[in-house]
Every structure is written in C-alpha cells, then in structure tokens.
Protein backbone atom coordinates (compact mmCIF):
# COMPACT_ATOMS: atom_id res chain seq x y z
CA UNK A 1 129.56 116.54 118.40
CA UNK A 2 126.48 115.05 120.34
CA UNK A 3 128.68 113.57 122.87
CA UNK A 4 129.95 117.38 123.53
CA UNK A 5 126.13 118.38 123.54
CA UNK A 6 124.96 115.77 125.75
CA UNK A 7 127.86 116.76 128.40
CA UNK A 8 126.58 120.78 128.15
CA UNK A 9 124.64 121.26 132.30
CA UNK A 10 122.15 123.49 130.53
CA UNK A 11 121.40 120.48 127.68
CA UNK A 12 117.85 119.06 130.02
CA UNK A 13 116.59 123.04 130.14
CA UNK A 14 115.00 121.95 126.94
CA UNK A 15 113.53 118.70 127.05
CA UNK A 16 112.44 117.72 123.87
CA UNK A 17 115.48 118.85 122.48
CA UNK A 18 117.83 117.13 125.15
CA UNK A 19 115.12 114.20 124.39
CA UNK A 20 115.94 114.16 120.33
CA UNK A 21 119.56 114.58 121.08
CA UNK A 22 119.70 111.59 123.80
CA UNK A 23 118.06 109.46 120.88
CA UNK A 24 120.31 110.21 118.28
CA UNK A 25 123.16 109.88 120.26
CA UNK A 26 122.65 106.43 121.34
CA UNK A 27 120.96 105.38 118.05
CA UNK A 28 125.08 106.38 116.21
CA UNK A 29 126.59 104.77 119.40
CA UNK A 30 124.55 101.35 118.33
CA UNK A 31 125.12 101.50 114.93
CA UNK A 32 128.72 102.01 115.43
CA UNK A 33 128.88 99.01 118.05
CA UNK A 34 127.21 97.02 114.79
CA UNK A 35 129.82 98.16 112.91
CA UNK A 36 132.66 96.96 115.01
CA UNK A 37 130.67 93.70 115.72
CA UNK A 38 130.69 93.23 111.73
CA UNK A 39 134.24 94.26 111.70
CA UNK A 40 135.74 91.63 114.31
CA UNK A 41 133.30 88.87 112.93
CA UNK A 42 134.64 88.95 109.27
CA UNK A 43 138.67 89.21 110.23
CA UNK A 44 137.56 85.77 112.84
CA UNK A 45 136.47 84.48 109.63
CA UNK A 46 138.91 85.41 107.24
CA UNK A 47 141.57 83.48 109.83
CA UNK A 48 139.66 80.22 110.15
CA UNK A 49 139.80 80.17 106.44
CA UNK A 50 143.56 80.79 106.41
CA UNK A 51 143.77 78.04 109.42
CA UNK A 52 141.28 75.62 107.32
CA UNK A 53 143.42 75.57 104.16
CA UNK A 54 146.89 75.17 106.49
CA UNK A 55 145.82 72.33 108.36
CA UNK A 56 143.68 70.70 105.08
CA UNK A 57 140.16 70.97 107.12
CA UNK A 58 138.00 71.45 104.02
CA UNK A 59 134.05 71.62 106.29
CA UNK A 60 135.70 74.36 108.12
CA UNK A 61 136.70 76.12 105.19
CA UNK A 62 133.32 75.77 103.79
CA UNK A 63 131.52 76.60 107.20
CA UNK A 64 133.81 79.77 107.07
CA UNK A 65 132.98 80.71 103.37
CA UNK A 66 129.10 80.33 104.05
CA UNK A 67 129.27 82.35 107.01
CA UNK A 68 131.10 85.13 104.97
CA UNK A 69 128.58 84.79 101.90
CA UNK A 70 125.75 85.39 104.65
CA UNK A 71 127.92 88.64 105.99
CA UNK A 72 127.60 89.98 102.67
CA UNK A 73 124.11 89.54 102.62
CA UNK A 74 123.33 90.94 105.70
CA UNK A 75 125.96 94.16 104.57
CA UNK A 76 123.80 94.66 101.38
CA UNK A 77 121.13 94.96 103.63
CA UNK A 78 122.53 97.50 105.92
CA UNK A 79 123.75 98.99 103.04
CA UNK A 80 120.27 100.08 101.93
CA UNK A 81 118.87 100.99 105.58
CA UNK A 82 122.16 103.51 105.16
CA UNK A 83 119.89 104.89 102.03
CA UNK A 84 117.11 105.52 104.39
CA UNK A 85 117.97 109.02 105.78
CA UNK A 86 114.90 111.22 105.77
CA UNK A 87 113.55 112.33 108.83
CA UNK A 88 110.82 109.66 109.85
CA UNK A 89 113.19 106.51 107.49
CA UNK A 90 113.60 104.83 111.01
CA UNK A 91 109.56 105.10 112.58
CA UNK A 92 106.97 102.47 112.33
CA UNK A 93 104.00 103.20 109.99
CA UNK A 94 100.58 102.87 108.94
CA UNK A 95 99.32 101.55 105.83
CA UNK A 96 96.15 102.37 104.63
CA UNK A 97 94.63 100.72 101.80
CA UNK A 98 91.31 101.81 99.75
CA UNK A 99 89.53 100.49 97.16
CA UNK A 100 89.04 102.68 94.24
CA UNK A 101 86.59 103.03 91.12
CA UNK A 102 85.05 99.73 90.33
CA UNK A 103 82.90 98.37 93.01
CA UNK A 104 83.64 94.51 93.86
CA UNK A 105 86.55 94.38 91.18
CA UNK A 106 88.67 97.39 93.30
CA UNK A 107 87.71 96.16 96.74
CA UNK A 108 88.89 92.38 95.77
CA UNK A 109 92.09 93.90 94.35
CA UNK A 110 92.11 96.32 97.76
CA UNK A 111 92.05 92.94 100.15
CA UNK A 112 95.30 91.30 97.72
CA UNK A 113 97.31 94.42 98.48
CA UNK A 114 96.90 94.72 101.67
CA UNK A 115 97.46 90.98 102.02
CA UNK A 116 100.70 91.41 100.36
CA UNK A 117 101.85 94.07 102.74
CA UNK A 118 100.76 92.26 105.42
CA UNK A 119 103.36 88.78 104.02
CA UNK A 120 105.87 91.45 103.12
CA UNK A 121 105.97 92.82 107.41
CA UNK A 122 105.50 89.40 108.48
CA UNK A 123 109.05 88.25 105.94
CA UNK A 124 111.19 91.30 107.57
CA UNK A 125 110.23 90.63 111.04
CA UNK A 126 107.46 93.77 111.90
CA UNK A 127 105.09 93.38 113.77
CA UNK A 128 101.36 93.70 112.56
CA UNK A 129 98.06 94.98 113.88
CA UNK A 130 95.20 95.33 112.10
CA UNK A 131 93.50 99.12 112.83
CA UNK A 132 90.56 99.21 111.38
CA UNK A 133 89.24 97.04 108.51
CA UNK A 134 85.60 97.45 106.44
CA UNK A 135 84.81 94.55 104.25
CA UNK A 136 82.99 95.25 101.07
CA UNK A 137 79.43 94.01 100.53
CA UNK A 138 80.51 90.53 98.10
CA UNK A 139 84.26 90.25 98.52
CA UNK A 140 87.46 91.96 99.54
CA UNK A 141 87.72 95.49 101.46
CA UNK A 142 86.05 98.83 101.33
CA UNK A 143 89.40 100.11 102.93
CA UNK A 144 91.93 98.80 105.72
CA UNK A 145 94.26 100.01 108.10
CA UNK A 146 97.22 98.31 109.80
CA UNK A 147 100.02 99.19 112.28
CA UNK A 148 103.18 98.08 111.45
CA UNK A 149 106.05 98.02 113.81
CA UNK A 150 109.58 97.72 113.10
CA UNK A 151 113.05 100.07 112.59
CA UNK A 152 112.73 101.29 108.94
CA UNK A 153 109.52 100.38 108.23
CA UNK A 154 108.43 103.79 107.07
CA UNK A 155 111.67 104.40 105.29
CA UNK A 156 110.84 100.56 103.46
CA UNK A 157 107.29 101.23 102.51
CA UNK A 158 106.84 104.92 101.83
CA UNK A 159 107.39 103.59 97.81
CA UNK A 160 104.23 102.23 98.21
CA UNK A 161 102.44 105.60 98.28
CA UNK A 162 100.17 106.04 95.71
CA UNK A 163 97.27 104.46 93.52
CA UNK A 164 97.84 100.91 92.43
CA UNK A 165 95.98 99.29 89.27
CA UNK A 166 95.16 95.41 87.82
CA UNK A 167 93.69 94.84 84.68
CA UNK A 168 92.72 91.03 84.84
CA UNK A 169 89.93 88.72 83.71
CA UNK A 170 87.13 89.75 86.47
CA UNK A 171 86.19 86.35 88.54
CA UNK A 172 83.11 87.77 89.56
CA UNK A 173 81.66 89.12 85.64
CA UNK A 174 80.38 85.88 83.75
CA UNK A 175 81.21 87.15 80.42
CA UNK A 176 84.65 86.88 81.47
CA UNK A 177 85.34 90.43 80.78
CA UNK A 178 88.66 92.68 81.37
CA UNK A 179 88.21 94.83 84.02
CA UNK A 180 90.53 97.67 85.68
CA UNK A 181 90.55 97.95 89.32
CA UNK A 182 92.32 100.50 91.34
CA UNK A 183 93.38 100.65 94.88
CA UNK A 184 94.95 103.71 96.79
CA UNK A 185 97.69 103.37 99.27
CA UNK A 186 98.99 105.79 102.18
CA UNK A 187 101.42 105.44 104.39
CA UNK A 188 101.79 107.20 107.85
CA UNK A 189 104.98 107.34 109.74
CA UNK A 190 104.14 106.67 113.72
CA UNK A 191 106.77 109.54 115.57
CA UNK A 192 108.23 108.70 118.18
CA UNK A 193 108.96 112.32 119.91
CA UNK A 194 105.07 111.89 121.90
CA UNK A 195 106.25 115.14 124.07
CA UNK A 196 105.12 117.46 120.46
CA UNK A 197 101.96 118.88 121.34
CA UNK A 198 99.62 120.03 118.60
CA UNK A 199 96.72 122.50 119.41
CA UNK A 200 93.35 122.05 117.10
CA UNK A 201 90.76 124.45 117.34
CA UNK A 202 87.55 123.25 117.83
CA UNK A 203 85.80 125.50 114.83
CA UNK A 204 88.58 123.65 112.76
CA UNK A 205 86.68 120.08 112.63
CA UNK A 206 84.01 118.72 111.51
CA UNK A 207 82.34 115.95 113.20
CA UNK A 208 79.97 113.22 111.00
CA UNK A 209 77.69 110.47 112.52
CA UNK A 210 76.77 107.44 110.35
CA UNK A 211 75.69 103.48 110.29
CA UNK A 212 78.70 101.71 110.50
CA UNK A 213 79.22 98.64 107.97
CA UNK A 214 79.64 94.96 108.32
CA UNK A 215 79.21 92.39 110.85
CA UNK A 216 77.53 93.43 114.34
CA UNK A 217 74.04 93.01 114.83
CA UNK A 218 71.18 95.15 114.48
CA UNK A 219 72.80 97.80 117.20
CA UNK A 220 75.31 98.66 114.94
CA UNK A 221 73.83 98.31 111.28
CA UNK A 222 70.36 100.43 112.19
CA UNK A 223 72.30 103.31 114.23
CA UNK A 224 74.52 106.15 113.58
CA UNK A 225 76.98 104.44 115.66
CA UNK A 226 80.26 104.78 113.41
CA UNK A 227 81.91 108.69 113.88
CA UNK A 228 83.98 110.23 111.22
CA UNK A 229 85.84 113.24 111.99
CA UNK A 230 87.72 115.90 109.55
CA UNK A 231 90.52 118.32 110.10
CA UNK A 232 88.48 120.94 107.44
CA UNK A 233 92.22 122.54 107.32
CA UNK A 234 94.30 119.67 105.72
CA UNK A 235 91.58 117.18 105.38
CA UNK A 236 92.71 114.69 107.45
CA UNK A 237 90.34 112.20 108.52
CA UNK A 238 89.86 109.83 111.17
CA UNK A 239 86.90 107.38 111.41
CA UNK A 240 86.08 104.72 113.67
CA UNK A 241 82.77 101.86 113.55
CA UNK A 242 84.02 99.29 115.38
CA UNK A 243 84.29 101.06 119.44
CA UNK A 244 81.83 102.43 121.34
C-alpha cells in the first residue's frame, strides 16, 4: 500500500505528506529486514544444534542454546516495542520532574526520581541531556528537565506521567518524623515532522520577568534575568534562567 503511494508522480505535490509517507515506508521496510535477520539467525542456530548433537560437540551445542536463549530475550523485547503503537510510541521525549508539597522533603524525593530516569535511559541505551535543572535551597531539585533520545522512548516512559509519592523517615527532621513527599512527572514526546508550522498570536502569551535561582553570581541572583513565558490558551509554559 505505501509502496503503491510512494510510486504515485503527484505523491511530492504535498510535502509533508509525501514526507510522513517516505518515513513510514522505510521505517516497515526496516522492521521487516529485522524480521528476516531474526528469521535466518534462529534456523542457523537450530542446525548447529542438530550438527552439535550428530558429531558429539557438546560447547557448540551449548554456544548454540545460549545464543537461542538470548534470541528469545531480545524477541520479548521486540515483542513489547510491537505494543507501542500510538502516534508519538517511536519519538524521543522530555521528562520533566517537579517537586511538590513539602519543601526540602519533595525536592529531595524530586532529585531521586529524576536520578532514576536518568539510570533507567542510560540501561536502554538513550541518550541524555540535561535541559534545564533548578536546585532547591538545602537539597535536591525545585524541578528538572532532560532530553532523552532514543526509538521508543516516549512510547517506554509515557507510564511515568503523573504525581509520584514517598512516605519515609525524613533525613533532614531530627525528630525522625514520617513525612509524605510528592513529585510530579510529565513527559513530552519530541516530533519529528519539524515542517508543522504552528501560528501563536501574540495577544495569546504572557511574558514574566524574574530573579533566576541558584548558582551565578550577583548578575544573575539580584536581576530579573530568568523569563517565563505562558501560552494563556493551554497553559503551557516555557521558562529559562540559565541563557542570556
């Protein structure tokens, strides 16, 4: 069906949609080489072993069995991506963590999640970049923002989305009290169609100046250098302290 689309002479009259098509189409034609690749592999495999047990060779029959046990591992795997069928599964993301209600407690437990997501993108192979990161006052994070680059990493972490609680012994209370802290989590799939435009009306945002936070020197702690600007329409925000 895409092949018959992408052989249509009228197909580049629309870009963007001879764009999206191109991208699907060679994103099935890859998956399907995979597939094929996976195929051959396990009936080379299934022979040794039949080879290995006629001629008595009992490390190739084990080299042969541990190289099927990791096939299946890796097909469980792509098993799951094959779950990951919404629109944006396949885009890289951004994760943006926040500390909730409960001062020093929430913005300790903030900096451990984010930690975690950052171990979880280095274990599957993303890469990571922090965005934007302000500490809190005593420990951990006021909020933080990092890129994370990788096939399926939206599809992967879009669970994520939400508020997150601990109820521990508090490190930092000396009575050694139970606190609750919360933490909230979004996550942002990075599209990859860039040719989209977007128009945004002027009257439509709202534009806020204000000292930005941590480390810096007096340029940046005793002037509204840090901007912070809102979409008053869907309330998106975007903020940045840390360029001029």
């Amino acid at each position: 069906m895409l092949s018959s689309q992408l052989d249509k002479p009228n197909l580049w009259d629309d870009p963007v949609h001879a764009g999206k098509i191109s991208r699907e189409h060679g994103s099935l034609m890859g998956k399907i080489k995979e597939v094929k690749a996976f195929e051959q592999e396990l009936l080379e495999h299934i022979d040794m072993i039949k080879l290995a047990r006629e001629e008595n060779d009992v490390d190739l029959e084990k080299d042969s069995v541990k190289a099927l046990q990791e096939m299946r591992r890796s097909a469980k795997e792509k098993e799951l991506e094959a779950l990951l069928a919404g629109e944006h599964d396949s885009c890289s993301c951004f994760i943006e963590v926040q500390a909730g209600a409960g001062g020093t407690e929430s913005m300790d437990w903030a900096s451990m999640v984010m930690k975690m997501y950052k171990m979880w993108a280095h274990h599957h192979g993303y890469g990571v970049t922090v965005v934007d990161e302000m500490p809190g006052e005593i420990a951990g994070i006021k909020r933080a923002t990092i890129k994370v680059d990788g096939e399926y990493a939206f599809g992967y972490a879009k669970a994520e989305v939400g508020v997150h609680r601990l109820v521990r012994i508090s490190p930092f209370d000396s009575a050694k009290r139970r606190h609750t802290s919360f933490a909230a989590v979004a996550v942002i799939p990075i599209l990859g169609d860039t040719s989209t435009h977007v128009q945004i009306n002027e009257s439509d945002l709202r534009i806020e100046r204000f000292r930005a936070g941590g480390a810096g020197g007096q340029h940046v702690n005793t002037t509204e250098s840090a901007v912070r600007i809102t979409h008053i329409p869907t309330g998106v925000t975007a903020t940045c302290q840390n360029e001029r």
